[in-house]
C-alpha atoms as a PDB file:
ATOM      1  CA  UNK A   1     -22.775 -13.622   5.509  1.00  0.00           C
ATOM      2  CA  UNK A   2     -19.308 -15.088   3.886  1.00  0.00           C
ATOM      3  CA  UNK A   3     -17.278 -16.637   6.301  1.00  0.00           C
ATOM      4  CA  UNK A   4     -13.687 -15.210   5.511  1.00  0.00           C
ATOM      5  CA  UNK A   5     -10.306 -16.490   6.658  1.00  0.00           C
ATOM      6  CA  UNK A   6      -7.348 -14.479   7.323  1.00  0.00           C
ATOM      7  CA  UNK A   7      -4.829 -16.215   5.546  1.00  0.00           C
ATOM      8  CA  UNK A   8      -2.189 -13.629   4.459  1.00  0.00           C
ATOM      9  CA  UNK A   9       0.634 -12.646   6.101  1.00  0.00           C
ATOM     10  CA  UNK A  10       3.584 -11.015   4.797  1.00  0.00           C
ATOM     11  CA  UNK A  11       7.379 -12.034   5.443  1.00  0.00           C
ATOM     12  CA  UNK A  12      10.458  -9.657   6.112  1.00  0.00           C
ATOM     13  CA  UNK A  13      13.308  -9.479   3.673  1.00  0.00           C
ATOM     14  CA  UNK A  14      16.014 -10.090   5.968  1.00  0.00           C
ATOM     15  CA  UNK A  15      18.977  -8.510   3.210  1.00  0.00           C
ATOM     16  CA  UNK A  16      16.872  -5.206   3.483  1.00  0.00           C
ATOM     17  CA  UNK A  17      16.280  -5.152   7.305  1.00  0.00           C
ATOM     18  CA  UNK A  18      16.306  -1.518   7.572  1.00  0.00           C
ATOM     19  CA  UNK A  19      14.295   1.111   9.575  1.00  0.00           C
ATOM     20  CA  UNK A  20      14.908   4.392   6.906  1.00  0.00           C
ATOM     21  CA  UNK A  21      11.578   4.139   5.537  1.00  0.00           C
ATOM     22  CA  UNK A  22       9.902   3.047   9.112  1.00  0.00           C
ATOM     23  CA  UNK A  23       9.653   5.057  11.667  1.00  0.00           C
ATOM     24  CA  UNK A  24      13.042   6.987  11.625  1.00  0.00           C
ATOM     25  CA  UNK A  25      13.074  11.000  12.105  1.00  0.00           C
ATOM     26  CA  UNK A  26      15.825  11.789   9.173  1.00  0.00           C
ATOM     27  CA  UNK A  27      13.840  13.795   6.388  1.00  0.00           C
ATOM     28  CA  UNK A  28      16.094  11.778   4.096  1.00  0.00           C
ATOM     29  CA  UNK A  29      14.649   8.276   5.305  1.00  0.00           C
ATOM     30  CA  UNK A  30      12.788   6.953   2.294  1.00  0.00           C
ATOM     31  CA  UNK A  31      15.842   8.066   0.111  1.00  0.00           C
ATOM     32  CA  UNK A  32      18.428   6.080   2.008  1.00  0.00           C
ATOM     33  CA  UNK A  33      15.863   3.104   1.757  1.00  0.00           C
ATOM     34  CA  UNK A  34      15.651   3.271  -1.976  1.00  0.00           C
ATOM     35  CA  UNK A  35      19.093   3.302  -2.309  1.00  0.00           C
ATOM     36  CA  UNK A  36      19.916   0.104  -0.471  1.00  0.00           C
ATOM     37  CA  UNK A  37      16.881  -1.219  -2.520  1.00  0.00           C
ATOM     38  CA  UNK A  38      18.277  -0.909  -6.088  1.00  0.00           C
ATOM     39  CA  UNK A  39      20.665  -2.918  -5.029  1.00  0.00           C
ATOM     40  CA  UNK A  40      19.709  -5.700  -2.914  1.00  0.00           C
ATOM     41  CA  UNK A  41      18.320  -9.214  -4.021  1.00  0.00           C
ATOM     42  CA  UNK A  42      15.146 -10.140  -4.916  1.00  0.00           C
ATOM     43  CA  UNK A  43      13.278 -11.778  -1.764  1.00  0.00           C
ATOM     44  CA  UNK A  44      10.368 -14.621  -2.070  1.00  0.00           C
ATOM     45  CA  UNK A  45       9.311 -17.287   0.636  1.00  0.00           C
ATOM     46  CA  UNK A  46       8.274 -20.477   1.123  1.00  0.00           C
ATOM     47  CA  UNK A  47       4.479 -22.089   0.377  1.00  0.00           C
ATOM     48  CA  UNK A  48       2.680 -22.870   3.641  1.00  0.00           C
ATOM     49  CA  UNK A  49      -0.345 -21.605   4.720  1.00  0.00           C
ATOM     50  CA  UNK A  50       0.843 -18.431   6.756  1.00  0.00           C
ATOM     51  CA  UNK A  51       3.763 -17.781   4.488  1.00  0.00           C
ATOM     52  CA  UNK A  52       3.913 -14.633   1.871  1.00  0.00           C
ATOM     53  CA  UNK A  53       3.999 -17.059  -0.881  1.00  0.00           C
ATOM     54  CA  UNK A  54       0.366 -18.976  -0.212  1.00  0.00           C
ATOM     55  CA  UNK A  55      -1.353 -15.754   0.760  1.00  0.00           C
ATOM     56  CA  UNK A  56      -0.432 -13.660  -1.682  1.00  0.00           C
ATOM     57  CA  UNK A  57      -1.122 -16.243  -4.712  1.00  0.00           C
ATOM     58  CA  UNK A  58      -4.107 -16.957  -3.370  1.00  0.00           C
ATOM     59  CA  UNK A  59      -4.960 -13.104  -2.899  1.00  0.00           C
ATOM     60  CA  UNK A  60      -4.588 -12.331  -6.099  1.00  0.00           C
ATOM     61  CA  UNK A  61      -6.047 -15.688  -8.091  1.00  0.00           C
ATOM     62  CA  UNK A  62      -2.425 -17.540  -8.647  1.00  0.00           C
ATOM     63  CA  UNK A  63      -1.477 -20.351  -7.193  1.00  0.00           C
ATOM     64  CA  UNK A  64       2.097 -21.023  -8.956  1.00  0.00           C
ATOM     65  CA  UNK A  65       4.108 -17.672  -8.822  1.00  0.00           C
ATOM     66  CA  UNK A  66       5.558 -17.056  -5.401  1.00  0.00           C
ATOM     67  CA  UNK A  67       5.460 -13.532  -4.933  1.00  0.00           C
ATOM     68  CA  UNK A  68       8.296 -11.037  -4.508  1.00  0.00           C
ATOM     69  CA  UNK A  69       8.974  -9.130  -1.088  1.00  0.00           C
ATOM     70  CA  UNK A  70       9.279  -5.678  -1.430  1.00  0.00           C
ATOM     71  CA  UNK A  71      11.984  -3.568   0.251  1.00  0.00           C
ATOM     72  CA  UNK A  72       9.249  -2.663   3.119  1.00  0.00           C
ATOM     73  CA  UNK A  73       9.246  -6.154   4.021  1.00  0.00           C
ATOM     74  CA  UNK A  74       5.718  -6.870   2.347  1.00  0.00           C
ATOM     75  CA  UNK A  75       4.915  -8.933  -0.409  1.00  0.00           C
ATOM     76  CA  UNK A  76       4.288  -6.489  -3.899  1.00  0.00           C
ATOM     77  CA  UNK A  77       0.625  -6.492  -4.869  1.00  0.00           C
ATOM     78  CA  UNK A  78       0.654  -8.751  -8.130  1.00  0.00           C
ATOM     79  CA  UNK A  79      -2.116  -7.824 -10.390  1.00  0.00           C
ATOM     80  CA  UNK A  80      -2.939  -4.784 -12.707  1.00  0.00           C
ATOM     81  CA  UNK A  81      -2.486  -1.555 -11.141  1.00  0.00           C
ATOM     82  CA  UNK A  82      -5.774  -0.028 -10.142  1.00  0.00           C
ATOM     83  CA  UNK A  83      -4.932   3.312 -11.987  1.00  0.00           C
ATOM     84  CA  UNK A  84      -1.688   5.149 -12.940  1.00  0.00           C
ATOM     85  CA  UNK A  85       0.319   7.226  -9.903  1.00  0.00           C
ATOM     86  CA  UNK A  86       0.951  10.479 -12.239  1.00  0.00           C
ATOM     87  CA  UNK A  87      -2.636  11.629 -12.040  1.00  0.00           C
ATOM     88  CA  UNK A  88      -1.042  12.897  -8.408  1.00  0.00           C
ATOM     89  CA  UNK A  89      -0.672  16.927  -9.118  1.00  0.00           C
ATOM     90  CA  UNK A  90       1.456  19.062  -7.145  1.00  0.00           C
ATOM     91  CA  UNK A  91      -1.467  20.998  -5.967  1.00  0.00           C
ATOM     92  CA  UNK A  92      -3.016  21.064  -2.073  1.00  0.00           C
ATOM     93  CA  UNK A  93      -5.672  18.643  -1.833  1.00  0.00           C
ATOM     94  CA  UNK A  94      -7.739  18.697   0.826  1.00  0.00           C
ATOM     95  CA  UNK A  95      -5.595  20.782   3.103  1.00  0.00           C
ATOM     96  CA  UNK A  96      -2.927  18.571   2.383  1.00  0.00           C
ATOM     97  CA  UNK A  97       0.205  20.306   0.906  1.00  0.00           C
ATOM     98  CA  UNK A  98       2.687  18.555  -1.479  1.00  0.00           C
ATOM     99  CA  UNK A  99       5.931  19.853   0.298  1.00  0.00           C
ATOM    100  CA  UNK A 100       9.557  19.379  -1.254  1.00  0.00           C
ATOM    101  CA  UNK A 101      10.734  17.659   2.447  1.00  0.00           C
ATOM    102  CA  UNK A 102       9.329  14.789   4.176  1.00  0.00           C
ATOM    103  CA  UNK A 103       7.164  15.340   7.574  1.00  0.00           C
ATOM    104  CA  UNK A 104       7.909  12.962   9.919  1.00  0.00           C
ATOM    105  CA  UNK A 105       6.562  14.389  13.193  1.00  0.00           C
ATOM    106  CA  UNK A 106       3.990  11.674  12.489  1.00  0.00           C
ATOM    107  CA  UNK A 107       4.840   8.937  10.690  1.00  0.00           C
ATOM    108  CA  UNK A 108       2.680   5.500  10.371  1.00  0.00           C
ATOM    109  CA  UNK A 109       1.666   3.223   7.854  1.00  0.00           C
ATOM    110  CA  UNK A 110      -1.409   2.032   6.442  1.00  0.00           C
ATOM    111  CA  UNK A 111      -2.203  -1.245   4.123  1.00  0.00           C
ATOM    112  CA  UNK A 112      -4.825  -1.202   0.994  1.00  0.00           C
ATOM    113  CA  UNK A 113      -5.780  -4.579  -1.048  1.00  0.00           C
ATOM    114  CA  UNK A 114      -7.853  -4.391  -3.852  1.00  0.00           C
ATOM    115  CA  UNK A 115     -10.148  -6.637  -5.566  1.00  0.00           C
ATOM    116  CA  UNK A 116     -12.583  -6.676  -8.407  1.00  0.00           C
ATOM    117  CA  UNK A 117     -14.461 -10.168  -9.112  1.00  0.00           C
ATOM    118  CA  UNK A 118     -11.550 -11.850  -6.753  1.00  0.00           C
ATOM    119  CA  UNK A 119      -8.847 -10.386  -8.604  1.00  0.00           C
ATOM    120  CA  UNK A 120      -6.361  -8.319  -6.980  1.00  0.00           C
ATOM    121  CA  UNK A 121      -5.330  -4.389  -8.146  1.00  0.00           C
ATOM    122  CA  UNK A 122      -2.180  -3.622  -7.388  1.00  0.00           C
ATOM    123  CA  UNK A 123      -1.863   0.452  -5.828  1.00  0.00           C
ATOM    124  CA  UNK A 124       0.937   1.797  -8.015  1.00  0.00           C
ATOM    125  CA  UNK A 125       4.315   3.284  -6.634  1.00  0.00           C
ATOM    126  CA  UNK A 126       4.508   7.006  -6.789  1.00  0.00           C
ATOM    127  CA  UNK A 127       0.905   8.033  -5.352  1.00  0.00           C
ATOM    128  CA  UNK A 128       1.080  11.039  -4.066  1.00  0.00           C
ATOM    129  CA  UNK A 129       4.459  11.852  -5.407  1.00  0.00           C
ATOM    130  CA  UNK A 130       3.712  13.996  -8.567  1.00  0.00           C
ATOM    131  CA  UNK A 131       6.742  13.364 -10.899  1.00  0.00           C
ATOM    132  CA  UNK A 132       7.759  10.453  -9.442  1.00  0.00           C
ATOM    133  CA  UNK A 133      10.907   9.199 -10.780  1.00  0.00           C
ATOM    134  CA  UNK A 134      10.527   5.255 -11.046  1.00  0.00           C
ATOM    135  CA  UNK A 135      13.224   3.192 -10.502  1.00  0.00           C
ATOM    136  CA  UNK A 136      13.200  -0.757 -11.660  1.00  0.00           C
ATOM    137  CA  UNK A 137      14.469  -2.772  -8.912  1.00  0.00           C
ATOM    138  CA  UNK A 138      14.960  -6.403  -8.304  1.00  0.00           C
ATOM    139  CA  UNK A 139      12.488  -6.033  -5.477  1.00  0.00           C
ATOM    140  CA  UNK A 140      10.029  -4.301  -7.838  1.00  0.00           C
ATOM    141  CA  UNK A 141       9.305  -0.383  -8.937  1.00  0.00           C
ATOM    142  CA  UNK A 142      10.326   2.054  -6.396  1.00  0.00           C
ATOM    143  CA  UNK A 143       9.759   5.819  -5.854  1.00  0.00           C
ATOM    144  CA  UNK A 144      11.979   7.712  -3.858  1.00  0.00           C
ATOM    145  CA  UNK A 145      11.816  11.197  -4.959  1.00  0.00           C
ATOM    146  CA  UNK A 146       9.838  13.715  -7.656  1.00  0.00           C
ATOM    147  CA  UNK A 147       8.536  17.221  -7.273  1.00  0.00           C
ATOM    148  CA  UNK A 148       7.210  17.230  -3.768  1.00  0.00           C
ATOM    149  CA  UNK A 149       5.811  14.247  -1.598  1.00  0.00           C
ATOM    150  CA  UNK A 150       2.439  14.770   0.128  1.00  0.00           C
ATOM    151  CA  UNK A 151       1.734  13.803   3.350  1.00  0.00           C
ATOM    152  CA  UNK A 152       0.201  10.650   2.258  1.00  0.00           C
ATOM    153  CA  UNK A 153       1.866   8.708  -0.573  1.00  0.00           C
ATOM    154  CA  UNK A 154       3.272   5.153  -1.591  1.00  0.00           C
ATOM    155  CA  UNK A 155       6.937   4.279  -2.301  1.00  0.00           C
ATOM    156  CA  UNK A 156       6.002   0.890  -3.727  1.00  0.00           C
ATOM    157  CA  UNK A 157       3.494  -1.624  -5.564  1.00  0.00           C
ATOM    158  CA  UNK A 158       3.194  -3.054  -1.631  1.00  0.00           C
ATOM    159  CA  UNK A 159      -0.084  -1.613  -0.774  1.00  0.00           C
ATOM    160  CA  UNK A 160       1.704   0.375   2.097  1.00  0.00           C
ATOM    161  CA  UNK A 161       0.240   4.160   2.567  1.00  0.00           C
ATOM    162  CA  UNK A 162       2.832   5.900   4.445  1.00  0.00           C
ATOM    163  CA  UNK A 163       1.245   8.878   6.575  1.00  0.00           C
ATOM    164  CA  UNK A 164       4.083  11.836   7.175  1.00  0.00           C
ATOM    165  CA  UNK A 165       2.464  14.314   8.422  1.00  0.00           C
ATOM    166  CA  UNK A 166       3.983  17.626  10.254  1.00  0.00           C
ATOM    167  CA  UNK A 167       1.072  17.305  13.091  1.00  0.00           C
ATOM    168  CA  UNK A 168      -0.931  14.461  14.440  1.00  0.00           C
ATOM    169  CA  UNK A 169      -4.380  14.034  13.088  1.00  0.00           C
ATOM    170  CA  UNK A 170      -6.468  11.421  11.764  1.00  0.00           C
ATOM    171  CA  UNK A 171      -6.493  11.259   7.683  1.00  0.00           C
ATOM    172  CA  UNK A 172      -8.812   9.349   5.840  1.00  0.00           C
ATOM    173  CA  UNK A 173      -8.789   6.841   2.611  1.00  0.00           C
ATOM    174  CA  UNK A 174     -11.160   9.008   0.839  1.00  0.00           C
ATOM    175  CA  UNK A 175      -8.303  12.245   1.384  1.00  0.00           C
ATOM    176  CA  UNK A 176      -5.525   9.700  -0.194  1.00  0.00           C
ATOM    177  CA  UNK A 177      -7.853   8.785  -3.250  1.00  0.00           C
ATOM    178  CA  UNK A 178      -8.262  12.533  -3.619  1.00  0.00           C
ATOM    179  CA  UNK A 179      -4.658  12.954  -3.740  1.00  0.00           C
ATOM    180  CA  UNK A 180      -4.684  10.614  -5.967  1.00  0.00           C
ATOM    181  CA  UNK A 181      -7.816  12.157  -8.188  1.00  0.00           C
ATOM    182  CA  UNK A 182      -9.342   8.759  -8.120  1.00  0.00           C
ATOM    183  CA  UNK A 183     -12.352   7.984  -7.215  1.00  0.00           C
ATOM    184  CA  UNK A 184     -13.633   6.721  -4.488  1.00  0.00           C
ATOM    185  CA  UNK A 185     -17.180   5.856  -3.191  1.00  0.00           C
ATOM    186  CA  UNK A 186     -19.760   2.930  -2.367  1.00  0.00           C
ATOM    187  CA  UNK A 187     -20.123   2.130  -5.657  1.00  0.00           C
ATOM    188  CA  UNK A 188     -16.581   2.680  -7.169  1.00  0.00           C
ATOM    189  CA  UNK A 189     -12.819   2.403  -6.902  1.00  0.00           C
ATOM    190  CA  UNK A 190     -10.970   4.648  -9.129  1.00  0.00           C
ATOM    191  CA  UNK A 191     -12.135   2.913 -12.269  1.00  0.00           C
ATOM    192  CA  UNK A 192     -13.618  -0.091 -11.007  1.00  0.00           C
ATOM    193  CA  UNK A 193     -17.599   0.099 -10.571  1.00  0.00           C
ATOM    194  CA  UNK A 194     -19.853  -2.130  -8.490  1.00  0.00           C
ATOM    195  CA  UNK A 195     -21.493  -2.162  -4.842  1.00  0.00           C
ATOM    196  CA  UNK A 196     -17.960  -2.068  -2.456  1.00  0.00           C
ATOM    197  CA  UNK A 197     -18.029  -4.258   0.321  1.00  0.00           C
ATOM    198  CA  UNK A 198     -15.009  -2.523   2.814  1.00  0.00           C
ATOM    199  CA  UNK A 199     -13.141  -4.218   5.570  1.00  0.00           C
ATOM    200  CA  UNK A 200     -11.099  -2.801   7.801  1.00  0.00           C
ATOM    201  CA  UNK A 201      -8.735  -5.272  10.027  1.00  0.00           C
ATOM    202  CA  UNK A 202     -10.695  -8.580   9.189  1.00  0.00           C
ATOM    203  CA  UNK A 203     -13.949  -6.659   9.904  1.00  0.00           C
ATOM    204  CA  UNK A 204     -16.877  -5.284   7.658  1.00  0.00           C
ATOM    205  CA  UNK A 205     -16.884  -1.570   7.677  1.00  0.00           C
ATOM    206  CA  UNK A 206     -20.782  -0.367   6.883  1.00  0.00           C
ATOM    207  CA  UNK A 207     -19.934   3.513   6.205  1.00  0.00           C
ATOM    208  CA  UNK A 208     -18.368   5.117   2.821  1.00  0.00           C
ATOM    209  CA  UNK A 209     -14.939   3.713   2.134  1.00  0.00           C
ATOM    210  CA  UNK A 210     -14.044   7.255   1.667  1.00  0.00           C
ATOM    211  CA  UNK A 211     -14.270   7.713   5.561  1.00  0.00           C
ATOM    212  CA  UNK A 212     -12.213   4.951   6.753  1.00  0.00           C
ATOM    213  CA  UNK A 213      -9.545   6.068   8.939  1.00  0.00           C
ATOM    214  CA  UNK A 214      -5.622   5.615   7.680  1.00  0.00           C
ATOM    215  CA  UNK A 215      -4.634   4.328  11.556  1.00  0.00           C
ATOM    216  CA  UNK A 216      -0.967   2.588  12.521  1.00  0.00           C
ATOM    217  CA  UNK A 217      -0.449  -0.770  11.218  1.00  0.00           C
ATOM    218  CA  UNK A 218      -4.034  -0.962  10.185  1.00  0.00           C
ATOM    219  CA  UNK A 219      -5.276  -3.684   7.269  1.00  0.00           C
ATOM    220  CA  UNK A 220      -8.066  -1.946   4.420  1.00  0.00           C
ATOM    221  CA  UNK A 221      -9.641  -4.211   2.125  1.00  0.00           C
ATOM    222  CA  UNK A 222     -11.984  -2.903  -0.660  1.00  0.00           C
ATOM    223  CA  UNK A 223     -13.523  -5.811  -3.009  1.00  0.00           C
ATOM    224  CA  UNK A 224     -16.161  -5.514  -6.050  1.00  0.00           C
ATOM    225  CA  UNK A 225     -18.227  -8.297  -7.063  1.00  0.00           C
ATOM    226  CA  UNK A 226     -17.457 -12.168  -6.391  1.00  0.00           C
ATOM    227  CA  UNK A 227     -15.792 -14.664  -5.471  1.00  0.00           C
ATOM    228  CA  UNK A 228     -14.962 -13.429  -2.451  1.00  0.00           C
ATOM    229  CA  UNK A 229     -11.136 -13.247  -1.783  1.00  0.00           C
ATOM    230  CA  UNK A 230      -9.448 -14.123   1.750  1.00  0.00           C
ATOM    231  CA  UNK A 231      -8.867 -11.273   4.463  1.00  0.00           C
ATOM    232  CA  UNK A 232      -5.459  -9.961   3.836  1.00  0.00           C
ATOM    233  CA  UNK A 233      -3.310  -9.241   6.406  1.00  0.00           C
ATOM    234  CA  UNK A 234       0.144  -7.641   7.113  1.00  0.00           C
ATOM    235  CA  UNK A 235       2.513  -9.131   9.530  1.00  0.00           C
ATOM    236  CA  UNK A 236       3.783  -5.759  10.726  1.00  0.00           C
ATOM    237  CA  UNK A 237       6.230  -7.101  13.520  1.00  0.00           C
ATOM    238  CA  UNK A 238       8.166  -8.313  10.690  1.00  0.00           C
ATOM    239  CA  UNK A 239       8.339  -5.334   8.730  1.00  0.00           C
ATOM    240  CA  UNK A 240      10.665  -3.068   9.157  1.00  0.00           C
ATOM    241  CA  UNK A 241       7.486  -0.217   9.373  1.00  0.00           C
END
């Protein structure tokens, strides 16, 4: 068994401490978020061992490049993007629609790290938002509108899954990699193959990937191959999610 350390936690931006792109009820949330984005600072923190800037080098195999803090208040994944965002189509998936309007009768958030032979993927900005219209940002590429947004998508290269959905139910990873038309299974990650080890909140999951459940504030890890990375957490109380 490896013996694993959670070591990563993620610091809040305090210039873009707001709650649009949390857990508000405006259908124009996300939008209003983006917008202060573009044109706030870029955010980074100090190196200690339970700051952004330690466990996020050391996440994805750097040491001397403090990472940037998104305008969720989490550090941006640094590392190749696991696959492009505009294989999202504007078609139902999985009884999922793609719907022009955000649903926020529920609304949480999810977290997804990456790895392949300890190096982090980044998940792209855009997922589940076919025609996403990117916008470069001193807090990294955002996504704040395109054709339609389905109910599970990302805004950002955070790792943060956001889960609008117009009625409370449990959805799963494996429904947001179909969104995505990536695959997903015990033996590969959109293009990345190799046995997956899964863990969900610090702890091995032993079923497919594809049925972990996307819960609040919950921490997914997916890795391929060795050296093992370290656990990576989300501080959510300092998020603005």
């Amino acid at each position: 068994m490896r013996i694993r350390t959670s070591t990563v936690t993620c610091a809040l931006l305090c210039a873009l401490a707001i709650a649009a792109c949390g857990s508000s009820s405006s259908s124009s949330a996300s939008h209003t978020s983006v917008a202060a984005a573009t044109a706030a600072p870029g955010g980074g923190s100090s190196k200690s061992d339970t700051s952004a800037g330690t466990s996020t080098a050391a996440a994805s195999g750097s040491s001397s490049s403090a990472p940037v803090i998104g305008f969720e208040g989490v550090p941006l994944e640094q590392g190749p993007l696991l696959a492009p965002a505009s294989t999202t189509r504007d078609r139902p998936v999985d009884g999922i629609s793609c719907d022009t309007r955000e649903q926020l009768v529920y609304h949480i958030h999810s977290h997804l790290a990456v790895f392949y032979d300890g190096r982090l993927f980044a998940i792209p900005a855009g997922v589940g938002i076919p025609g996403a219209v990117q916008q470069q940002t001193p807090v990294g590429t955002i996504v704040g509108s395109g054709i339609c947004l389905f109910w599970l998508h990302t805004h950002t290269t955070d790792g943060v899954i956001h889960i609008e959905s117009p009625t409370r139910r449990i959805y799963t990873l494996g429904e947001f990699f179909d969104i995505w038309r990536q695959p997903l299974s015990s033996h590969r990650i959109a293009g990345l193959h190799g046995t997956v080890t899964a863990f969900v909140n610090g702890r091995p999951w032993k079923r497919s990937p594809r049925d972990i459940p996307l819960l609040p504030h919950e921490d997914i890890q997916l890795e391929i191959g060795e050296p093992a990375p370290p656990i990576v957490t989300v501080d959510w109380a300092r998020t603005q999610l």
